[in-house]
Protein backbone atom coordinates (compact mmCIF):
# COMPACT_ATOMS: atom_id res chain seq x y z
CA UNK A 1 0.75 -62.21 101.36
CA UNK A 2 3.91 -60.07 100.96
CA UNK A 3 5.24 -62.25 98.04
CA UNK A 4 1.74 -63.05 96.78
CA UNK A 5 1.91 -58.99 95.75
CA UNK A 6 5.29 -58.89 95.38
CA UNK A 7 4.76 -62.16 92.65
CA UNK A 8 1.40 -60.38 90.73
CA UNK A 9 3.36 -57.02 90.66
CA UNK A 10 6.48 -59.21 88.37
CA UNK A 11 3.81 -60.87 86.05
CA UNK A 12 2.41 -57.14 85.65
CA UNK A 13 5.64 -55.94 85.06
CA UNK A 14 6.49 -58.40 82.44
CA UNK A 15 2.97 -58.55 80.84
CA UNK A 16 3.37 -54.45 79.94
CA UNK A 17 7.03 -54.89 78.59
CA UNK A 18 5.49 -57.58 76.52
CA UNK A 19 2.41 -55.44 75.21
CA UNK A 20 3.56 -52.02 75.46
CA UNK A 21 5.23 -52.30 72.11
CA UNK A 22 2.06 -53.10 70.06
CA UNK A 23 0.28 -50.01 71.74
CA UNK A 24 3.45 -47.64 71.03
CA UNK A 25 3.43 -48.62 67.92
CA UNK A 26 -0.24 -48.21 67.02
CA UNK A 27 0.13 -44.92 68.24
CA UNK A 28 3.10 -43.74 66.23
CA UNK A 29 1.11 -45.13 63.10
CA UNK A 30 -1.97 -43.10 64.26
CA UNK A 31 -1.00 -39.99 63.07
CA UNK A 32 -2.52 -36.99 60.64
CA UNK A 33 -2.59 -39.23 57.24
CA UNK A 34 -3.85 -42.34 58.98
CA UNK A 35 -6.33 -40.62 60.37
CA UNK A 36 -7.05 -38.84 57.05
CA UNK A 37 -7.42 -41.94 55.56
CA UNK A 38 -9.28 -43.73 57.70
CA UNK A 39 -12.12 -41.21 57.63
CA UNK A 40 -11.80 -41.04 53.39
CA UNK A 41 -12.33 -44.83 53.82
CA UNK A 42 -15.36 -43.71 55.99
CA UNK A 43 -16.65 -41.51 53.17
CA UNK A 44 -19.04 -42.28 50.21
CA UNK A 45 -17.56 -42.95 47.75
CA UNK A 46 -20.03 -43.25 43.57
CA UNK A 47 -22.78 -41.64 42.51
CA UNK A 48 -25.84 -39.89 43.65
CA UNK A 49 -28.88 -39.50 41.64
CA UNK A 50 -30.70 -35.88 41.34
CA UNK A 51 -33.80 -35.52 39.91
CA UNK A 52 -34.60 -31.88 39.04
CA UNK A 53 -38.34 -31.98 38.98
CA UNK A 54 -39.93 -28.48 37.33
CA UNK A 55 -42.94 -26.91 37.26
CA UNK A 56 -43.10 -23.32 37.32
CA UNK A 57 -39.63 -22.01 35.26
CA UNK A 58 -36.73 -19.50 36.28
CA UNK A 59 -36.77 -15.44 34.84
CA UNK A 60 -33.02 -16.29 34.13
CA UNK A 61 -31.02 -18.72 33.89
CA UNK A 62 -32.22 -21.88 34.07
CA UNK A 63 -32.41 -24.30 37.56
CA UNK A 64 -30.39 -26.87 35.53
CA UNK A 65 -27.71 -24.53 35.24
CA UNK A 66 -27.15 -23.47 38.52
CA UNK A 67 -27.70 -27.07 39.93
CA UNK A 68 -24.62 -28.47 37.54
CA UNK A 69 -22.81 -25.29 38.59
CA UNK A 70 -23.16 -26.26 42.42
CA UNK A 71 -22.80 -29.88 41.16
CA UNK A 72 -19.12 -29.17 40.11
CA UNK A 73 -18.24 -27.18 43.22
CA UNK A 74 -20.01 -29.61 45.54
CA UNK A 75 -17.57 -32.78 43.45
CA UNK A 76 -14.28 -30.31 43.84
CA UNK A 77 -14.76 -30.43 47.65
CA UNK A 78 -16.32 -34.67 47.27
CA UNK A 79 -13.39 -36.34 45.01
CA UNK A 80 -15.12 -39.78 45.38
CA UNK A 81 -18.70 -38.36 44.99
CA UNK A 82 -20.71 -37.53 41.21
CA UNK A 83 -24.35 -36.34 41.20
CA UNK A 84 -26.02 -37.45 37.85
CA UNK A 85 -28.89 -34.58 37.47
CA UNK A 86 -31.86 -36.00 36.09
CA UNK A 87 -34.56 -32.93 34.57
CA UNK A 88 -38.05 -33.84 34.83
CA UNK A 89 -41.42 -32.64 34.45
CA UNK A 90 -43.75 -33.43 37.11
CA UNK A 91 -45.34 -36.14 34.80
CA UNK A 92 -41.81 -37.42 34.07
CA UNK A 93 -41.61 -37.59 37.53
CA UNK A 94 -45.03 -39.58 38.53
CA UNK A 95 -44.04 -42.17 35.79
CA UNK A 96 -40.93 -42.96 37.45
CA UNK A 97 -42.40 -43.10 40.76
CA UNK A 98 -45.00 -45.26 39.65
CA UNK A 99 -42.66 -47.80 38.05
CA UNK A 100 -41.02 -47.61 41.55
CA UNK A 101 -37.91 -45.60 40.64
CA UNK A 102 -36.56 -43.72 43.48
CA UNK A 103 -33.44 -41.24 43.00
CA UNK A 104 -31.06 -40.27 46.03
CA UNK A 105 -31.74 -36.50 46.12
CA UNK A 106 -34.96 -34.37 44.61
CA UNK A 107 -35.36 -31.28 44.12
CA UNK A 108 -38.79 -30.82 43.68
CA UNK A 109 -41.32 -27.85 43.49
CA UNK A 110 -43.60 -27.31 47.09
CA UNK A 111 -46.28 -29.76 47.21
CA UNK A 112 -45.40 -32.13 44.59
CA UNK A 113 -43.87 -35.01 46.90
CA UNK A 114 -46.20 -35.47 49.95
CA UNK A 115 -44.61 -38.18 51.57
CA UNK A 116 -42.20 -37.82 54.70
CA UNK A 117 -42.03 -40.95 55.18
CA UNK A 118 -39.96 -41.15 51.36
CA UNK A 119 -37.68 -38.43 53.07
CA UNK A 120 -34.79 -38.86 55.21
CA UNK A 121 -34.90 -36.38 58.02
CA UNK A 122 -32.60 -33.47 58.09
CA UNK A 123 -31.15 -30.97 60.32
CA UNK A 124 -32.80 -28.01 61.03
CA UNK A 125 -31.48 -24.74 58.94
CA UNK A 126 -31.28 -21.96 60.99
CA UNK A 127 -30.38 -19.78 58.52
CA UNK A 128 -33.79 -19.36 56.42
CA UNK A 129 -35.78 -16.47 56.37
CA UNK A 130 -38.57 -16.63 59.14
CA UNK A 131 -41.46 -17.39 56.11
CA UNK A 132 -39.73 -20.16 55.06
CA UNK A 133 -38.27 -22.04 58.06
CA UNK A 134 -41.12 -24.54 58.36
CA UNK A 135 -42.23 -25.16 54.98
CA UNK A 136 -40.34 -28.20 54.51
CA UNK A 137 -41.23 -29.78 57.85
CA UNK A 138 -44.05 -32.17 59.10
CA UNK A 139 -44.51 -32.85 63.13
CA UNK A 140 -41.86 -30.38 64.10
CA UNK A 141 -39.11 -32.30 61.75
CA UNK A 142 -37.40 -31.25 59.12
CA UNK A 143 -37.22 -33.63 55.59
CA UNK A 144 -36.15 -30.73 52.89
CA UNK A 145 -35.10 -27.27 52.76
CA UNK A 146 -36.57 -24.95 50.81
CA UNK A 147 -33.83 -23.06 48.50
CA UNK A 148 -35.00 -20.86 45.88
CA UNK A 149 -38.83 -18.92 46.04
CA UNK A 150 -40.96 -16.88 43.30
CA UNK A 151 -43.24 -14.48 43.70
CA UNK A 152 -46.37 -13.14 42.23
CA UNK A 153 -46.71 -10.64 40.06
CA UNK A 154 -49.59 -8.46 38.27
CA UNK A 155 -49.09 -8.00 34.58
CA UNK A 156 -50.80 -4.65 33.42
CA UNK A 157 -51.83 -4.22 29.42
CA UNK A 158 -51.85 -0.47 29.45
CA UNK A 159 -53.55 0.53 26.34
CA UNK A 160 -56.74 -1.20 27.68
CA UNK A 161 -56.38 0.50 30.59
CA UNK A 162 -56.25 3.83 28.92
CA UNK A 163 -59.16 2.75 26.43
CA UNK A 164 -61.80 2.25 29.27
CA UNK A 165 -60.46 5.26 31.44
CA UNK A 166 -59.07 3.35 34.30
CA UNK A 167 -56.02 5.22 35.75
CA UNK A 168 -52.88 2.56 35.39
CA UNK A 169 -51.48 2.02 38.87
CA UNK A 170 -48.55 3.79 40.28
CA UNK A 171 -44.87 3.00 40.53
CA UNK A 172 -45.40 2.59 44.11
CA UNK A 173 -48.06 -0.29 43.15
CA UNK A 174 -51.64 -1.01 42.96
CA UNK A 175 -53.96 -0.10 45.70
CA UNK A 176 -57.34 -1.75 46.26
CA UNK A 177 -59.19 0.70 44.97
CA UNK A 178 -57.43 0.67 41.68
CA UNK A 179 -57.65 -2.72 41.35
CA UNK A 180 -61.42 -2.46 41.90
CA UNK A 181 -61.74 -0.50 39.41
CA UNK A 182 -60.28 -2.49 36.91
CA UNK A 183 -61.47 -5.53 37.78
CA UNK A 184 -65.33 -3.55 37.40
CA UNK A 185 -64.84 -1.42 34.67
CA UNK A 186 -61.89 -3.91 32.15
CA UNK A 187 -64.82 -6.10 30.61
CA UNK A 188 -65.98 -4.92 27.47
CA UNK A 189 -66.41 -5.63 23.84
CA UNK A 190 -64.25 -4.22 21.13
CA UNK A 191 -64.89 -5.47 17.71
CA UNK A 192 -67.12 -8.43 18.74
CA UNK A 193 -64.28 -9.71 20.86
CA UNK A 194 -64.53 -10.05 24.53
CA UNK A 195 -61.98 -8.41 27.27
CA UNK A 196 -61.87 -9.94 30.40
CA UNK A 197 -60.04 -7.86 33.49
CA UNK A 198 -57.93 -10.36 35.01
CA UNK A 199 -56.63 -13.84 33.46
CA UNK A 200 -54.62 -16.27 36.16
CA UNK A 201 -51.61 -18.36 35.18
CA UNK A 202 -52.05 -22.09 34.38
CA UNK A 203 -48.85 -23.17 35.50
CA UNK A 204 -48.99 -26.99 36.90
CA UNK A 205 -49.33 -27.15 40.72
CA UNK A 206 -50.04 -23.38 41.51
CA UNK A 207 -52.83 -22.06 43.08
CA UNK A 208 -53.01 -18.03 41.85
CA UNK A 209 -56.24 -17.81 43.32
CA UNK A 210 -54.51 -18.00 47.02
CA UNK A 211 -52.67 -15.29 45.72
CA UNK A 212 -56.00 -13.05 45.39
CA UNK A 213 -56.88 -14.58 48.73
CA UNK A 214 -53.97 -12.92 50.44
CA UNK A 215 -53.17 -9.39 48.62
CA UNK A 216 -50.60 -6.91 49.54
CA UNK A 217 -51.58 -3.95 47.79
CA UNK A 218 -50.37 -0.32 47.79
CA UNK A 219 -51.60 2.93 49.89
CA UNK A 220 -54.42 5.04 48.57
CA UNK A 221 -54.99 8.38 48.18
CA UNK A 222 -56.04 8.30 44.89
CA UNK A 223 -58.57 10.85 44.92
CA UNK A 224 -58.46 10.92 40.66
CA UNK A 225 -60.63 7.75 41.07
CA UNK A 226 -64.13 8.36 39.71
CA UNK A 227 -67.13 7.10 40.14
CA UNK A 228 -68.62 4.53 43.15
CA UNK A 229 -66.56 1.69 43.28
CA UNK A 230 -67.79 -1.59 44.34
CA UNK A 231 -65.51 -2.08 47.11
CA UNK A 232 -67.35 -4.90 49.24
CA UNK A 233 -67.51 -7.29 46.28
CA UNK A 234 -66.06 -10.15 46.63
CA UNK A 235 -63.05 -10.54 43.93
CA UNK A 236 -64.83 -13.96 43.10
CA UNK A 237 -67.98 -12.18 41.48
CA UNK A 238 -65.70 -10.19 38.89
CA UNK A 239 -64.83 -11.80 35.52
CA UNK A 240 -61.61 -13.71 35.61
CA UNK A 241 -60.50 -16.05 33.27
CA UNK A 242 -58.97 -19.56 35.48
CA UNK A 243 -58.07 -20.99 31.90
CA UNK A 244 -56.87 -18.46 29.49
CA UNK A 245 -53.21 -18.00 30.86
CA UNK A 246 -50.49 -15.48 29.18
CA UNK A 247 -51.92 -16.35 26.07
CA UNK A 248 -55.29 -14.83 26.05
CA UNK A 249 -53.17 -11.99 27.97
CA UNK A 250 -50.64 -11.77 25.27
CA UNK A 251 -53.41 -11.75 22.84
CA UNK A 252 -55.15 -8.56 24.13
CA UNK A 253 -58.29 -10.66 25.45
CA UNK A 254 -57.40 -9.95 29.36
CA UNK A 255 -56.44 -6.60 30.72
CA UNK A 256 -54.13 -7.96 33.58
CA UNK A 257 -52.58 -11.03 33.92
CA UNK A 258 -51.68 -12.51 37.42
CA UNK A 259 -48.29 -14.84 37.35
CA UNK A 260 -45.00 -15.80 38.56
CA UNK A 261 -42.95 -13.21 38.10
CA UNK A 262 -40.66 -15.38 35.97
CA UNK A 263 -43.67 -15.75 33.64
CA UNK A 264 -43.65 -11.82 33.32
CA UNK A 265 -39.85 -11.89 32.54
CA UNK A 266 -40.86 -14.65 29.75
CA UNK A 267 -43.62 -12.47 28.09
CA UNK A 268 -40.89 -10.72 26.57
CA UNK A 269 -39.64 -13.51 24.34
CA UNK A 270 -42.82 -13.33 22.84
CA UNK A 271 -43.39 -10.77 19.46
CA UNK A 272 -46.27 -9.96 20.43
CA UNK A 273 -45.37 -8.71 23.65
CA UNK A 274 -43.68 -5.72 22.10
CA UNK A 275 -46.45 -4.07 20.39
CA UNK A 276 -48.20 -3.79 23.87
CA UNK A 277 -47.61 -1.23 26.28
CA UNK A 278 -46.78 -3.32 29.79
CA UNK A 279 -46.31 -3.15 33.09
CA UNK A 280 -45.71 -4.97 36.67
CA UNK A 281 -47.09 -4.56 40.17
CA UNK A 282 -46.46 -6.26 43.42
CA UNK A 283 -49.90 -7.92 44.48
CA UNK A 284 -49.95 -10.54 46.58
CA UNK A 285 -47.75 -11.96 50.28
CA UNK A 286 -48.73 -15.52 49.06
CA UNK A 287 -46.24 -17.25 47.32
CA UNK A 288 -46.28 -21.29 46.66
CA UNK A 289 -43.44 -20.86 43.88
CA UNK A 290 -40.50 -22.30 46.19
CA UNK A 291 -38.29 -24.80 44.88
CA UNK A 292 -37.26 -27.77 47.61
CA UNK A 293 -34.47 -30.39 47.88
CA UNK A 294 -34.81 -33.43 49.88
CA UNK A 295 -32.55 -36.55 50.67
CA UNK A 296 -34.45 -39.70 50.00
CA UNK A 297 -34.85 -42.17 52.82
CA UNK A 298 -31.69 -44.63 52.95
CA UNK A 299 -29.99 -46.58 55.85
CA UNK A 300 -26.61 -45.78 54.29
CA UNK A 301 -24.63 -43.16 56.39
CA UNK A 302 -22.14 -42.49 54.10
CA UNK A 303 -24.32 -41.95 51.31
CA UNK A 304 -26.67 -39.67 53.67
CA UNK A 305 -23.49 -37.50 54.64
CA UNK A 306 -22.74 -37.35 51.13
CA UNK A 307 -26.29 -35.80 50.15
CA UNK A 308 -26.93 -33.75 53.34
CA UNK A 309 -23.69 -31.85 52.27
CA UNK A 310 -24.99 -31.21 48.94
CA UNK A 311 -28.65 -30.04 50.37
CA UNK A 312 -26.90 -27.59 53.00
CA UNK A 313 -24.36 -26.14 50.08
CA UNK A 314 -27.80 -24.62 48.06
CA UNK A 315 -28.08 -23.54 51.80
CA UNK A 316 -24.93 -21.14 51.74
CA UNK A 317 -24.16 -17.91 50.87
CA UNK A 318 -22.33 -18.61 47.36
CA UNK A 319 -25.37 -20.65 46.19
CA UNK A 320 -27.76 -18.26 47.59
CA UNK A 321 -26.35 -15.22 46.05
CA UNK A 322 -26.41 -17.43 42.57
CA UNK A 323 -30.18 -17.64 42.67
CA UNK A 324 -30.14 -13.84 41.18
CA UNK A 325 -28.56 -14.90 38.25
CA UNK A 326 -31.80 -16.85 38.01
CA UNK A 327 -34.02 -14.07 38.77
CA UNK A 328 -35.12 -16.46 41.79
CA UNK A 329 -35.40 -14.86 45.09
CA UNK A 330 -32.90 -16.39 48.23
CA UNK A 331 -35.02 -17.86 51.39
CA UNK A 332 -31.67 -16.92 53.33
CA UNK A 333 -30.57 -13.01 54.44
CA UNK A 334 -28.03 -11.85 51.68
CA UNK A 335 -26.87 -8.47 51.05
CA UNK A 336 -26.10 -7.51 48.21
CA UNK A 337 -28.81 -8.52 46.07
CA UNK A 338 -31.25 -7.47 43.53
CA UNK A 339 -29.33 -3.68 43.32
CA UNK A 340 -30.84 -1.80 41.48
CA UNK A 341 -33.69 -4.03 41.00
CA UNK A 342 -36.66 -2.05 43.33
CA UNK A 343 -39.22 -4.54 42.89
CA UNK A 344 -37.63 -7.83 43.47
CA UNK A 345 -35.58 -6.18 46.33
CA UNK A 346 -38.81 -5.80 48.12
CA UNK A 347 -40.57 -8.72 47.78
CA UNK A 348 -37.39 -10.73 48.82
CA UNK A 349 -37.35 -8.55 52.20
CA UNK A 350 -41.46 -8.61 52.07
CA UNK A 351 -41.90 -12.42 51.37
CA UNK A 352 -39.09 -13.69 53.83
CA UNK A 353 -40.11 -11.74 56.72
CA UNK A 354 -44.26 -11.55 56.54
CA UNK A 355 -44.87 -14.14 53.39
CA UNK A 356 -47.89 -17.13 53.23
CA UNK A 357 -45.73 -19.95 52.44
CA UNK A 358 -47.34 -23.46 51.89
CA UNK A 359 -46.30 -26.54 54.17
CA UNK A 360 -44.67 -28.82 51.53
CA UNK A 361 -46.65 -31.52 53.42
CA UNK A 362 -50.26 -30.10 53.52
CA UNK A 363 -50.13 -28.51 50.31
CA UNK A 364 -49.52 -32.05 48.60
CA UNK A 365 -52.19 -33.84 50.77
CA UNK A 366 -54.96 -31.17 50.41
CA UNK A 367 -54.64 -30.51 46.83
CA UNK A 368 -57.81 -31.91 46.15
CA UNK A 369 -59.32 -29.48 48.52
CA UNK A 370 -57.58 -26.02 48.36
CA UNK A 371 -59.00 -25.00 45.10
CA UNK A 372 -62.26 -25.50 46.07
CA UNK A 373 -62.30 -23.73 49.22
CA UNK A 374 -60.61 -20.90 47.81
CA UNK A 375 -63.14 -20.58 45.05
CA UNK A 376 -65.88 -20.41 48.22
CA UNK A 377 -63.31 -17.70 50.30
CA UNK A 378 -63.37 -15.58 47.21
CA UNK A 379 -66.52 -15.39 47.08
CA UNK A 380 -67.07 -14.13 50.46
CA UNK A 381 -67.40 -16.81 52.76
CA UNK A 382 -64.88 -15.88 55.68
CA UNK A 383 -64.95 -19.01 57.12
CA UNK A 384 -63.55 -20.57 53.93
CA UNK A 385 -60.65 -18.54 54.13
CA UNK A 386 -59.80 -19.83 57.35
CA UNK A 387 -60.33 -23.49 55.90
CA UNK A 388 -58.20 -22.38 53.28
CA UNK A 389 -55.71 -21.18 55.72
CA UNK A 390 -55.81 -24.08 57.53
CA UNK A 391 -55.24 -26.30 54.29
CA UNK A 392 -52.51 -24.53 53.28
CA UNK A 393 -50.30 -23.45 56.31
CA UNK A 394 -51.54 -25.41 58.96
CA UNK A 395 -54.96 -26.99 60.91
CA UNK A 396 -56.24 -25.33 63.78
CA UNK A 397 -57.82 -28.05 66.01
């Protein structure tokens, strides 16, 4: 038994100083650069498609710009990677879904693409803003990150403000009570034309109205108001025009004009815009003026490494802070922004922390529905604002 061991110990022996070589070797070679290049070998390596899909439009500079700015930062740190960006209308878009074309990263405007299922899932970002964190999600995961937001904004003519006596709201903004009162007292006749008190914007895939359904309006304590006010009407009785858009606002048929606030900033590359006497107000906490981005579905790991990398740089601080350029506000906490700038300073803080942002996922499959039930919350029905609540953010079993 002895020798047996004493035998299997010898073949051991010589069976190592046979082998050992080939693993001392592999070792030496296994250093920094082989590792380096075994994990470049790892990495994708061509080009990703980006469709830009656009609805409502930037204050500033445009979303193109900023995306082929990150695009050449995101291809410094990705030598083997190049994003071709693709800008579409959303009816560019549908044609090229229709015809079955598919790119490998969208960024696309809440509630445009419905489908998770078209997604690949994605970590969760911790770092948005609490009013943001789930908009993107569907069944507690995560398929695209929200990474620039708009607000809405209440465009003021003024002159017709002054002509029918209605006090123009304060810096501070517009309480209910003055908004009553124009909304009551802003439709009249002046040389056979009509004035309406409130046109909405027509902007594709944007529902104003749930802006109206959810206002954030100022203090009052404006005892100068006078006169009964109708207080308990329902903002669906009053005359607002669904159709007319900046233009009949531009054109001095509609006293206020509710919009994206980028759609305020464009007013003023219009002639006509300087002959009237205008001004801004914070209005509403609803906001569904947030641009996504989203990694279609693919079974390639390199190539989903490659655009998860891209979707988490809009994600961090440098892109963030770019948004202002855009006059876009960040859905992460920044500091530093918007100096200066009182009104969009507050609504970042206001709409991050407390703001009525869509779900992605229910705003594209109720569509049909919201308008219609916020049409019946408007004019009164409580219940419908719940449905509409429930269409929007989230059903309530």
């Amino acid at each position: 038994m002895k020798k047996a061991f004493t035998l299997f110990l010898c073949f051991a022996c010589l069976a190592f100083l046979v082998l050992s070589p080939a693993f001392i070797v592999g070792g030496v070679h296994k250093n920094t650069y082989t590792i380096r290049e075994q994990k470049q070998r790892e990495q994708y390596r061509g080009s990703l498609t980006l469709w830009h899909i656009v609805s409502f439009k930037t204050g500033g500079t445009s979303g193109v710009s900023f995306l082929r700015s990150q695009i050449r930062s995101f291809e410094k740190q990705h030598p083997y990677v190049f994003i071709d960006l693709v800008p579409l209308t959303p009816e560019e878009a549908e044609k090229k879904l229709a015809a079955g074309e598919r790119p490998d990263l969208c960024s696309f405007p809440l509630g445009f693409m419905g489908n998770a299922a078209d997604f690949s899932r994605l970590p969760a970002a911790e770092s948005l803003l609490p009013a943001y964190a789930d908009c993107g999600s569907q069944d507690n995961d995560c398929y695209a990150y929200p990474y620039m937001a708009d607000f809405y904004t209440l465009a003021c003519n003024q002159d017709l403000f002054a002509a029918q006596d209605v006090p123009t709201p304060l810096d501070s903004g517009i309480s209910y009570e003055n908004f009553i009162a124009a909304l009551s007292r802003l439709s009249f006749t002046v040389d056979d034309q009509q004035i309406l008190p409130l046109s909405l914007t027509v902007t594709s895939g944007l529902h104003p109205k749930a802006a109206l359904l959810w206002l954030k309006t100022a203090a009052s304590g404006e005892d100068w108001l006078e006169g009964d006010l109708p207080l308990d009407t329902p903002l669906g009785a009053f005359p607002i025009a669904e159709d007319g858009g900046r233009e009949m606002f531009l054109s001095g048929k509609s006293a206020m004009h509710l919009c994206p606030a980028a759609e305020y900033e464009q007013l003023f590359s219009d002639q006509r815009a300087n002959s009237l006497s205008l001004s801004n107000y914070s209005i509403s906490s609803y906001s569904d003026m947030v641009q996504m981005i989203g990694l279609m579905a693919t079974e390639d790991s390199a190539k989903y490494t490659a655009g998860l990398d891209f979707a988490q740089q809009l994600l961090s601080e440098k892109a963030q802070k770019a948004v202002e350029g855009m006059k876009m506000l960040p859905v992460t906490s920044q500091e530093g922004v918007y100096e200066g700038q009182t009104l969009y300073l507050e609504e970042y803080a206001a709409l991050g922390a407390d703001g009525n942002i869509p779900n992605n996922f229910l705003l594209a499959a109720n569509q049909k529905e919201v308008d219609a039930a916020l049409d019946t919350a408007l004019a009164g029905d409580k219940n419908f604002k719940e449905k509409s609540r429930n269409l929007l953010f989230g059903r309530v079993e």
